[in-house]
C-alpha atoms as a PDB file:
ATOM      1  CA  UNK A   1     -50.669  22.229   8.774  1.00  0.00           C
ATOM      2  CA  UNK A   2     -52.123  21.054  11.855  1.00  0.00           C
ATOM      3  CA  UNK A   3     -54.172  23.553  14.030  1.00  0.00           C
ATOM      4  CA  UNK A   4     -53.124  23.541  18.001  1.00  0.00           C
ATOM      5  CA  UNK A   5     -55.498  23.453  20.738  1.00  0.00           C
ATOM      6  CA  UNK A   6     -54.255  24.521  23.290  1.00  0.00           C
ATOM      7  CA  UNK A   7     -53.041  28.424  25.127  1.00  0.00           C
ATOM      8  CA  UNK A   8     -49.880  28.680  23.151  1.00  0.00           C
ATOM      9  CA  UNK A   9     -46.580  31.115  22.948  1.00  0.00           C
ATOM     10  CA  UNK A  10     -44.492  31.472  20.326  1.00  0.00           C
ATOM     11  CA  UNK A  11     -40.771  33.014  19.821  1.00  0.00           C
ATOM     12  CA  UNK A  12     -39.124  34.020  17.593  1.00  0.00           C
ATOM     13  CA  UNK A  13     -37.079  36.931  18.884  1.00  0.00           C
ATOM     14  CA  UNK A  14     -33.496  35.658  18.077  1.00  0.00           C
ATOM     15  CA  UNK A  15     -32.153  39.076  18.085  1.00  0.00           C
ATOM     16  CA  UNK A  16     -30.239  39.691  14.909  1.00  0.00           C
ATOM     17  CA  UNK A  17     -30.224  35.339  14.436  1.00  0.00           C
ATOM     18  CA  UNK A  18     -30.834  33.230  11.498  1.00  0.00           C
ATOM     19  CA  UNK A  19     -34.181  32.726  12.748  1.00  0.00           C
ATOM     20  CA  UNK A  20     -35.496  35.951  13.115  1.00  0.00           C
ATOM     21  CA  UNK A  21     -34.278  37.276   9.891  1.00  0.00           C
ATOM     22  CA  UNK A  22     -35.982  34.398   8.231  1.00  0.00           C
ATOM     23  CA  UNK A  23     -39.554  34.851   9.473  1.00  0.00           C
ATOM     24  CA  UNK A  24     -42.022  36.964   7.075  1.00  0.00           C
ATOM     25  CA  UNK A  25     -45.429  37.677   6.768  1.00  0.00           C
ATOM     26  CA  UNK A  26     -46.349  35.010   4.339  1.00  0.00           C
ATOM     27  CA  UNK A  27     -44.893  32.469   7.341  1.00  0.00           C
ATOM     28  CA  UNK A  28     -46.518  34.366  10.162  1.00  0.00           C
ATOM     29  CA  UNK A  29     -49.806  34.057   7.938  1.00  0.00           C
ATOM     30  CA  UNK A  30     -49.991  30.164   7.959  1.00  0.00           C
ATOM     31  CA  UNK A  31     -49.228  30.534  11.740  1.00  0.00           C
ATOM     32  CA  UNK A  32     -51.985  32.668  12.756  1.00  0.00           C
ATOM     33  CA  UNK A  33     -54.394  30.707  10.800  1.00  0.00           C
ATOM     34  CA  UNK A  34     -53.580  27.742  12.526  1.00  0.00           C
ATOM     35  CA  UNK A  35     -52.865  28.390  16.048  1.00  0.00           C
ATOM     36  CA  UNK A  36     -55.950  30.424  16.777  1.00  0.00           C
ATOM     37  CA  UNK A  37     -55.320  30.187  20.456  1.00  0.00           C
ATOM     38  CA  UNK A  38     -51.673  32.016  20.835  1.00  0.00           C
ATOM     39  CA  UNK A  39     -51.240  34.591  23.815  1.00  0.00           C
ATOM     40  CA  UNK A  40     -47.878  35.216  23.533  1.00  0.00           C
ATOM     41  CA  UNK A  41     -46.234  36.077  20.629  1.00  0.00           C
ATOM     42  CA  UNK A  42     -42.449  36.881  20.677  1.00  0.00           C
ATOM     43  CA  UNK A  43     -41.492  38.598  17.429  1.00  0.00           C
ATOM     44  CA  UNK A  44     -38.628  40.459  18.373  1.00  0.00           C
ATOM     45  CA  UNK A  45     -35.770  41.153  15.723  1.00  0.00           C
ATOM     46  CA  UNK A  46     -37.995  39.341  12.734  1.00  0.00           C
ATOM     47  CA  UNK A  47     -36.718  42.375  10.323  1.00  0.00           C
ATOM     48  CA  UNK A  48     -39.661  41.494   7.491  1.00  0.00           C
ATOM     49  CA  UNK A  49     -42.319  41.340  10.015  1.00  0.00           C
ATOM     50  CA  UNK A  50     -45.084  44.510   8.266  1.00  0.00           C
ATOM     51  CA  UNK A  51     -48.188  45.634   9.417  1.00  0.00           C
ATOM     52  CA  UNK A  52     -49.984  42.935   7.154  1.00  0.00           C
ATOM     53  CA  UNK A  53     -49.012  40.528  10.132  1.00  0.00           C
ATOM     54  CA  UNK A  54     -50.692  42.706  13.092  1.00  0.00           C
ATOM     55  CA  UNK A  55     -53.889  43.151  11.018  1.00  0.00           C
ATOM     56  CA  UNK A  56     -53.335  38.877  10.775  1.00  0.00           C
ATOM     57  CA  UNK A  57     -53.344  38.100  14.167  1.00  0.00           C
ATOM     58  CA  UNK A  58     -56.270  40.916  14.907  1.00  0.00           C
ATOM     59  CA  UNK A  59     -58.349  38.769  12.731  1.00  0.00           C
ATOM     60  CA  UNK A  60     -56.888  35.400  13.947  1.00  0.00           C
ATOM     61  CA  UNK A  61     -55.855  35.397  17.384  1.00  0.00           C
ATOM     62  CA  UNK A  62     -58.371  36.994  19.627  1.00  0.00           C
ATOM     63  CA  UNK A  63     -56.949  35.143  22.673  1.00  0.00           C
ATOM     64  CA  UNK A  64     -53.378  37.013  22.262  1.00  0.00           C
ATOM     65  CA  UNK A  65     -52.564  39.141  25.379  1.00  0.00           C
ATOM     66  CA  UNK A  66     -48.731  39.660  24.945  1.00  0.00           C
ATOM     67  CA  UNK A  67     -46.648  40.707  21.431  1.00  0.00           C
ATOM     68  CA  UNK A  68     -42.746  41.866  21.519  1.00  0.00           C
ATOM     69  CA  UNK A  69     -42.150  43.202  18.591  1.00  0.00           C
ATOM     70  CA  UNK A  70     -38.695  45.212  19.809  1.00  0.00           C
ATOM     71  CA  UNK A  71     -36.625  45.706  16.472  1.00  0.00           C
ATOM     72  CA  UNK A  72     -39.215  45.130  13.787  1.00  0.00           C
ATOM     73  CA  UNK A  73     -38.238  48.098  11.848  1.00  0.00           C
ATOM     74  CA  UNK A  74     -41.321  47.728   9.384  1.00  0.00           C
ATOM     75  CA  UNK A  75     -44.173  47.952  11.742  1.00  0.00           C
ATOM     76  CA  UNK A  76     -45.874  51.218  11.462  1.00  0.00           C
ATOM     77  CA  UNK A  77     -48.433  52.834  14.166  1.00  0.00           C
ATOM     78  CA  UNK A  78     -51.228  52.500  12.123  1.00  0.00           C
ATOM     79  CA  UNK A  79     -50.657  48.719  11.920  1.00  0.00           C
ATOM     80  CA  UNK A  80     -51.211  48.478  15.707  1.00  0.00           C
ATOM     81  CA  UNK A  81     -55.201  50.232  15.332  1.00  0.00           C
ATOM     82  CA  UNK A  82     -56.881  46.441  14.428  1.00  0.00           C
ATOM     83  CA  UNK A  83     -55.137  45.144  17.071  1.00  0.00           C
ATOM     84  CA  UNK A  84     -56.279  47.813  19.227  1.00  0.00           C
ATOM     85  CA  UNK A  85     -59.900  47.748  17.646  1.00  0.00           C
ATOM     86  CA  UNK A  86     -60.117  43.742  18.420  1.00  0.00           C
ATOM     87  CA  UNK A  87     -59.022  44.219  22.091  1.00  0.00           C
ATOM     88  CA  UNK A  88     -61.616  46.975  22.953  1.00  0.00           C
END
């Protein structure tokens, strides 16, 4: 997979879409090791979105500034702390 230079945003928030539904961890994985420089992140509705894709993009995307995660139903508080951790 190529990597991408360049301030990036990403969506995937197709409430309740095709899409959405379709994106997992293992997926969000490749991306975050690859586009190191995301900011925005739209993740909205991806229903198998877990906490191993926060702790991800803590460890791969130190440039991110905005993440919608509205409707990801498998995202605990405690997945949020190394996201927390890596802005502070």
């Amino acid at each position: 997979m190529p990597r991408f230079p360049g301030k990036e945003g990403l969506s995937f928030n197709f409430q309740g879409g095709y899409v959405a539904q379709n994106i997992t961890d293992e997926g969000m994985k490749h991306i975050t090791q690859n586009c190191h420089n995301l900011e925005r992140l739209a993740l909205s509705g991806c229903s198998s979105i877990r906490d191993i894709t926060l702790k991800e993009l803590s460890q791969n995307c130190p440039d991110l500034k905005t993440l919608e995660v509205a409707s990801c139903v498998h995202l605990s508080d405690s997945g949020f702390i190394p996201l927390a951790k890596v802005r502070n």
